[in-house]
N, C-alpha and C. Protein backbone atom coordinates (compact mmCIF):
# COMPACT_ATOMS: atom_id res chain seq x y z
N UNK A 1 -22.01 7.22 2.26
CA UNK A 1 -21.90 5.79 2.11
C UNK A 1 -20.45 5.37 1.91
N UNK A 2 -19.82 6.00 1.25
CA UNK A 2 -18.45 5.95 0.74
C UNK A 2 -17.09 6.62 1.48
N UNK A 3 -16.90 6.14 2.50
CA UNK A 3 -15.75 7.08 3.15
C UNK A 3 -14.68 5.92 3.58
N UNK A 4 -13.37 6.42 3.52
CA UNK A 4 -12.66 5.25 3.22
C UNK A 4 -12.17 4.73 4.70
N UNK A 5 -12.63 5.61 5.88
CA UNK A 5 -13.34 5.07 7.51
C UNK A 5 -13.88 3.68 7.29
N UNK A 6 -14.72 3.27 6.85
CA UNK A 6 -15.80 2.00 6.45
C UNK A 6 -14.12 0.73 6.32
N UNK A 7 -12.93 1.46 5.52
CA UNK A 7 -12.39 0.19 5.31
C UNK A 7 -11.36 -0.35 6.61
N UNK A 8 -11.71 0.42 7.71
CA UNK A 8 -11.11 -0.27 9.12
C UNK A 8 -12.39 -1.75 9.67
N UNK A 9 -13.16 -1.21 8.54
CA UNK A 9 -13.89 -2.64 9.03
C UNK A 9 -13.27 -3.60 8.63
N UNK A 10 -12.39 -4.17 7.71
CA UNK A 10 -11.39 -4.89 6.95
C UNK A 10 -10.90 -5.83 8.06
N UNK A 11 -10.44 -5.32 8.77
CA UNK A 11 -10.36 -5.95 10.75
C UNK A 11 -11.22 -7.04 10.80
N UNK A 12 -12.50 -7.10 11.14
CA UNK A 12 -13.67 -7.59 11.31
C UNK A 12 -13.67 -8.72 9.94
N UNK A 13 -13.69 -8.55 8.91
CA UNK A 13 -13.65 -9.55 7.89
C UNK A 13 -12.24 -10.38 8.26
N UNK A 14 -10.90 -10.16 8.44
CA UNK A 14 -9.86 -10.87 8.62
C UNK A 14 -9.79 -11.07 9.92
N UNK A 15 -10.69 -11.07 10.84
CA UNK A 15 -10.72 -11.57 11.64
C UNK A 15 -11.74 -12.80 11.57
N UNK A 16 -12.90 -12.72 11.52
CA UNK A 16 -13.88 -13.78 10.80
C UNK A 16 -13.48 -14.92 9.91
N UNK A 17 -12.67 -14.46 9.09
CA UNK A 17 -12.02 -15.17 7.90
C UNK A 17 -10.74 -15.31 7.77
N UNK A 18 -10.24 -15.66 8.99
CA UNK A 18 -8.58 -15.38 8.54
C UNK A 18 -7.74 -15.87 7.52
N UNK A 19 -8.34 -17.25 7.37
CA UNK A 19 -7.64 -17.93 5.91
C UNK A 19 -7.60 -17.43 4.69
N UNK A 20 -8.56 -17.15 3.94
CA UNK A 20 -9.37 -16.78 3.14
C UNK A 20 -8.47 -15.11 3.45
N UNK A 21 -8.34 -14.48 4.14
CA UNK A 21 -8.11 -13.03 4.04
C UNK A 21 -6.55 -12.53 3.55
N UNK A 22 -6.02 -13.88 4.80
CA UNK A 22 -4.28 -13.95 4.35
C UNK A 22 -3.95 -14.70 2.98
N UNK A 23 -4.81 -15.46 2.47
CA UNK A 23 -4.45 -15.78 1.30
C UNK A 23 -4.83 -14.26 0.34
N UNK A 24 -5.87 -13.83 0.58
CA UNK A 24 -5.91 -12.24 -0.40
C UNK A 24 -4.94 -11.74 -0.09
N UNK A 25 -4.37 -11.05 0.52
CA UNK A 25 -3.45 -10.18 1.24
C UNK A 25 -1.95 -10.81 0.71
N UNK A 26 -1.94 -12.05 0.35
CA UNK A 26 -0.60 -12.58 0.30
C UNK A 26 -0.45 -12.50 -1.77
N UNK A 27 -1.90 -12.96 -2.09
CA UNK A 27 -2.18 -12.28 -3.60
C UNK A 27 -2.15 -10.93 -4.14
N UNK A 28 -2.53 -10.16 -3.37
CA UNK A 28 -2.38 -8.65 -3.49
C UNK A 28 -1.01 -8.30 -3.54
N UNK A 29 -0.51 -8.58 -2.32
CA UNK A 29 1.01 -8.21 -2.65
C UNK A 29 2.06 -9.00 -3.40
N UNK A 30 1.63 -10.13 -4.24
CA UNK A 30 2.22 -10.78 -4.96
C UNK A 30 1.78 -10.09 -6.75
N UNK A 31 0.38 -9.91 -6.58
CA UNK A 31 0.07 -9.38 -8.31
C UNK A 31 0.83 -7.61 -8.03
N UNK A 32 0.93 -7.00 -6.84
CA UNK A 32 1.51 -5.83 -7.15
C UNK A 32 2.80 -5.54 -6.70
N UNK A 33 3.53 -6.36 -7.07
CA UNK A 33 5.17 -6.75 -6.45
C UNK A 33 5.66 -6.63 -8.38
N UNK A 34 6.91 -5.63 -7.99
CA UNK A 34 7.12 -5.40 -9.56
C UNK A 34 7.51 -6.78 -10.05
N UNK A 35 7.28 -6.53 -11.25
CA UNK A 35 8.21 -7.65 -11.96
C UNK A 35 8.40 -7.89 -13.94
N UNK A 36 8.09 -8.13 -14.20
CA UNK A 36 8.13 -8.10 -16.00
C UNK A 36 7.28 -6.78 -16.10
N UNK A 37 6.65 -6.00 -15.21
CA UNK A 37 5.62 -4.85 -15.17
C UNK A 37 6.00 -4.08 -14.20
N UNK A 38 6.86 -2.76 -14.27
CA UNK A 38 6.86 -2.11 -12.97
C UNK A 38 5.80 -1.68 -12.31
N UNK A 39 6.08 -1.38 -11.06
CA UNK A 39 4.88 -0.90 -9.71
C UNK A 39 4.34 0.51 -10.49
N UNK A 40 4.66 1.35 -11.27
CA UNK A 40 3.56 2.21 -11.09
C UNK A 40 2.67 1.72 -12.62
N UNK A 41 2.90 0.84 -13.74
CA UNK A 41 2.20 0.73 -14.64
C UNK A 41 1.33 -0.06 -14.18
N UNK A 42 1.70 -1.31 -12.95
CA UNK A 42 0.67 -1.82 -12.05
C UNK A 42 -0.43 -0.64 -11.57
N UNK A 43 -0.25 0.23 -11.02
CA UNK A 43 -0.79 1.17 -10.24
C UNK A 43 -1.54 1.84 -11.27
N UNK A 44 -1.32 1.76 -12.70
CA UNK A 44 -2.05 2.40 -13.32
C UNK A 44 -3.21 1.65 -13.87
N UNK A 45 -2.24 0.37 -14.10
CA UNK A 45 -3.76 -0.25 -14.56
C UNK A 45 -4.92 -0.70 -13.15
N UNK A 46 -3.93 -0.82 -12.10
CA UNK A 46 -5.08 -0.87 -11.31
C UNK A 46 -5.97 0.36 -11.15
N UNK A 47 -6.02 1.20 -11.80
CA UNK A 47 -6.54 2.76 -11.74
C UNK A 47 -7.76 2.45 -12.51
N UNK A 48 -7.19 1.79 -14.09
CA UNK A 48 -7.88 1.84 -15.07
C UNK A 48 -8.92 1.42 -14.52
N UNK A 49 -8.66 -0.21 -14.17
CA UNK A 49 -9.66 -1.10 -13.53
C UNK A 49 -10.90 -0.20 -12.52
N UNK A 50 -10.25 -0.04 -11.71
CA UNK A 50 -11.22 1.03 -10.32
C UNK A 50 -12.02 2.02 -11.57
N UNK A 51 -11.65 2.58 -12.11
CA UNK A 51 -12.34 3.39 -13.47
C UNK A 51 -13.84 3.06 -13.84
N UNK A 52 -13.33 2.16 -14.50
CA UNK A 52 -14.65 1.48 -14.97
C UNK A 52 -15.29 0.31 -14.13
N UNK A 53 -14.99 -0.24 -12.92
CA UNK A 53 -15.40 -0.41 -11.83
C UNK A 53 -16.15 0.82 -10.79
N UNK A 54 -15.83 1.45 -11.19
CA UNK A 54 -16.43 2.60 -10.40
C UNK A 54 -16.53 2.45 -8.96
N UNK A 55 -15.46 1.83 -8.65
CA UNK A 55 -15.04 1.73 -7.26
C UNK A 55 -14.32 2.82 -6.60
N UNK A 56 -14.99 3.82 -5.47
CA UNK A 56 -14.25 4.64 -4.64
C UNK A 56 -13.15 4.39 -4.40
N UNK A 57 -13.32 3.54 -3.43
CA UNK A 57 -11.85 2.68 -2.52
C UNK A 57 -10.70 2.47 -3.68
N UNK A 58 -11.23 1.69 -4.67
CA UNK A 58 -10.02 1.23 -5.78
C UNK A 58 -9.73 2.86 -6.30
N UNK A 59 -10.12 3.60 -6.45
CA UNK A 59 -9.52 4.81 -7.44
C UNK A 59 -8.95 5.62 -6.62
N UNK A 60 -9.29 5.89 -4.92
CA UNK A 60 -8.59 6.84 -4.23
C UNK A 60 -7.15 5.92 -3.50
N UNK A 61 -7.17 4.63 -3.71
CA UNK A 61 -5.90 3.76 -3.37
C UNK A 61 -5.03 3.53 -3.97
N UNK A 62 -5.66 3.35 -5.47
CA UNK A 62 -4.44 2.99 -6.39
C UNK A 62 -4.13 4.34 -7.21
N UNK A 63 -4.89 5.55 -7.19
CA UNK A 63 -4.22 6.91 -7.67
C UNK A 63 -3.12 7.30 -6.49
N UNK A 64 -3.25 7.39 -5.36
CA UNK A 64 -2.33 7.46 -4.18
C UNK A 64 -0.73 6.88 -4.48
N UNK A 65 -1.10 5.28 -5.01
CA UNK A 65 0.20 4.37 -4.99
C UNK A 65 0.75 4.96 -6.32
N UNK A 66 -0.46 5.59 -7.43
CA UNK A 66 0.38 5.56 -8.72
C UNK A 66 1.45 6.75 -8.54
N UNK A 67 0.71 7.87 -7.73
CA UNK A 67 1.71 9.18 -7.45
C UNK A 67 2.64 8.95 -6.58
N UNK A 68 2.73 7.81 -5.55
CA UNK A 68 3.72 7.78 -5.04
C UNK A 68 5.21 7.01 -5.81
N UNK A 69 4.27 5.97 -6.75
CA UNK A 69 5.14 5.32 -7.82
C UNK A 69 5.56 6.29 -8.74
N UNK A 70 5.17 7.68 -8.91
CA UNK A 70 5.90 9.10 -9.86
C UNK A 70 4.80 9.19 -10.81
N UNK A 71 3.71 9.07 -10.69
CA UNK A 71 2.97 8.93 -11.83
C UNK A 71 2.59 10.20 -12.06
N UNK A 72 2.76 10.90 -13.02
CA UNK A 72 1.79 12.82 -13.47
C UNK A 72 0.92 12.80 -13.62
N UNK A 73 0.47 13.61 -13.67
CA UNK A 73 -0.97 14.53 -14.15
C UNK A 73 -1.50 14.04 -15.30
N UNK A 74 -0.49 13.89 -16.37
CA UNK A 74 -1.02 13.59 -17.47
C UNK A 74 -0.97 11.85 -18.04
N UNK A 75 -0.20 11.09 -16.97
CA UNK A 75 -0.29 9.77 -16.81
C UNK A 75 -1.94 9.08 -16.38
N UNK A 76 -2.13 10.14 -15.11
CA UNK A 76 -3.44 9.69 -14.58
C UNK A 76 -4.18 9.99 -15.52
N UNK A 77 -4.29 11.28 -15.96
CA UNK A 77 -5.65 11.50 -17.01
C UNK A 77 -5.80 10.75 -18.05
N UNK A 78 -4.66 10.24 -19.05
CA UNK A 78 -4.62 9.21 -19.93
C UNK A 78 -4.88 8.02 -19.12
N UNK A 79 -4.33 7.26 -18.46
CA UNK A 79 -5.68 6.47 -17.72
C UNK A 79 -6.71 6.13 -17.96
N UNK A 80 -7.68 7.79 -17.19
CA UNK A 80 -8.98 8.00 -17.45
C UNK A 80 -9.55 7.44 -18.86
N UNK A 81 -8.59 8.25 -19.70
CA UNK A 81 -9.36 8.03 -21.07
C UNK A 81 -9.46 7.02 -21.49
N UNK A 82 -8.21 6.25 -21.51
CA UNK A 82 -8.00 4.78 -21.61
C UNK A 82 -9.23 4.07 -20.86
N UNK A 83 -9.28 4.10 -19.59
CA UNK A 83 -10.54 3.33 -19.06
C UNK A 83 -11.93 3.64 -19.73
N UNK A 84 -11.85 5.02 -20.06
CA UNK A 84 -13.11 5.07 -20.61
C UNK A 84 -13.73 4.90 -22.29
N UNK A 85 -12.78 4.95 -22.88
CA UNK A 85 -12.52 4.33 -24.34
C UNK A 85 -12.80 2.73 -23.72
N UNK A 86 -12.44 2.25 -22.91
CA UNK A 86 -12.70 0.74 -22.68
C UNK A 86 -14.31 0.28 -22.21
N UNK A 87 -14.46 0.84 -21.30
CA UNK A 87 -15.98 1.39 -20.92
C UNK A 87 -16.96 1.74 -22.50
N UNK A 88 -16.64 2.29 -23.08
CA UNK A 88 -17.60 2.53 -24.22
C UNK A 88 -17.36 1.81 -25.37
N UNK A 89 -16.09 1.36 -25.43
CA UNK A 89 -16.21 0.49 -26.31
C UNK A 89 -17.04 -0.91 -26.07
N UNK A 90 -16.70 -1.39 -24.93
CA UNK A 90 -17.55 -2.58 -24.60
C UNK A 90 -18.87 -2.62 -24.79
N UNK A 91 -19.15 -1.19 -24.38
CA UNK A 91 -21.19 -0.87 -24.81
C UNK A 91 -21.56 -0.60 -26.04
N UNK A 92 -20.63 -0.34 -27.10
CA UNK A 92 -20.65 -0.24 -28.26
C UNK A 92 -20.33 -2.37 -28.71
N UNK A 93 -19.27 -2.81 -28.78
CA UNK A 93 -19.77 -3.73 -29.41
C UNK A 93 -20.47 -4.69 -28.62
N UNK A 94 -20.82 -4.98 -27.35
CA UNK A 94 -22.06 -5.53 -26.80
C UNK A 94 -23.16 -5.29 -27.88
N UNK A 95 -23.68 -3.85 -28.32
CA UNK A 95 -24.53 -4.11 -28.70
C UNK A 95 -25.02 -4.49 -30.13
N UNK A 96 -23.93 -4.86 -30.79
CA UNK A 96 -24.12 -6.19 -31.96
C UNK A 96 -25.04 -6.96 -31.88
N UNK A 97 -25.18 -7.06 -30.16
CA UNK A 97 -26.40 -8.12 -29.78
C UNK A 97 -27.69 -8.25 -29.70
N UNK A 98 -27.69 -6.71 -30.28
CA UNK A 98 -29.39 -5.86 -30.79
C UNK A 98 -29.49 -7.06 -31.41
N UNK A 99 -28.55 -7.32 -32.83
CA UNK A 99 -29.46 -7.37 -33.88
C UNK A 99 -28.81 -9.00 -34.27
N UNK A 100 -28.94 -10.20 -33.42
CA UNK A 100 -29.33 -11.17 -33.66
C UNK A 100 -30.06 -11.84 -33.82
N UNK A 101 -30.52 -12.89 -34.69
CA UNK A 101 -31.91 -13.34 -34.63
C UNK A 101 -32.58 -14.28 -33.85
């Protein structure tokens, strides 16, 4: 289901939609254009994000950009944890919401 082949369909949507596509495309490279945040802490949090999104595409794209931005081994894996401390924390205090009346 998941092969990153599927995202040459991307074509087909910006072609259909061209407005709408070049305005993404012109946002994308504007939220990941360094600036008060360099490109690879971008790249990381876009990691985080794909993380707990559990998005293929987002985690094999933006781990790619983070290593090309110099990111290590032990950058990415803290990441991980980070996303997933975020991930469980949210299901932890969500469920406060057991016990309302």
């Amino acid at each position: 289901m998941y092969d990153m082949k599927n995202l040459a369909a991307l074509k087909t949507i910006e072609n259909a939609a061209a407005p709408g596509m070049q305005a993404f495309w012109a946002f994308d490279k504007a939220a990941f254009a360094p600036g008060a945040i360099d490109s690879k802490t971008k790249q990381l949090l876009a990691l985080a994000v794909a993380l707990t999104t559990q998005c293929p595409y987002c985690i094999a794209i933006h781990t790619k950009e983070a290593r090309k931005a110099g990111a290590s081994d032990a950058e990415l894996s803290e990441t991980a944890v980070v996303a997933a401390a975020m991930r469980a924390g949210a299901a932890i205090t969500h469920a406060t919401h057991m016990f309302q009346e």
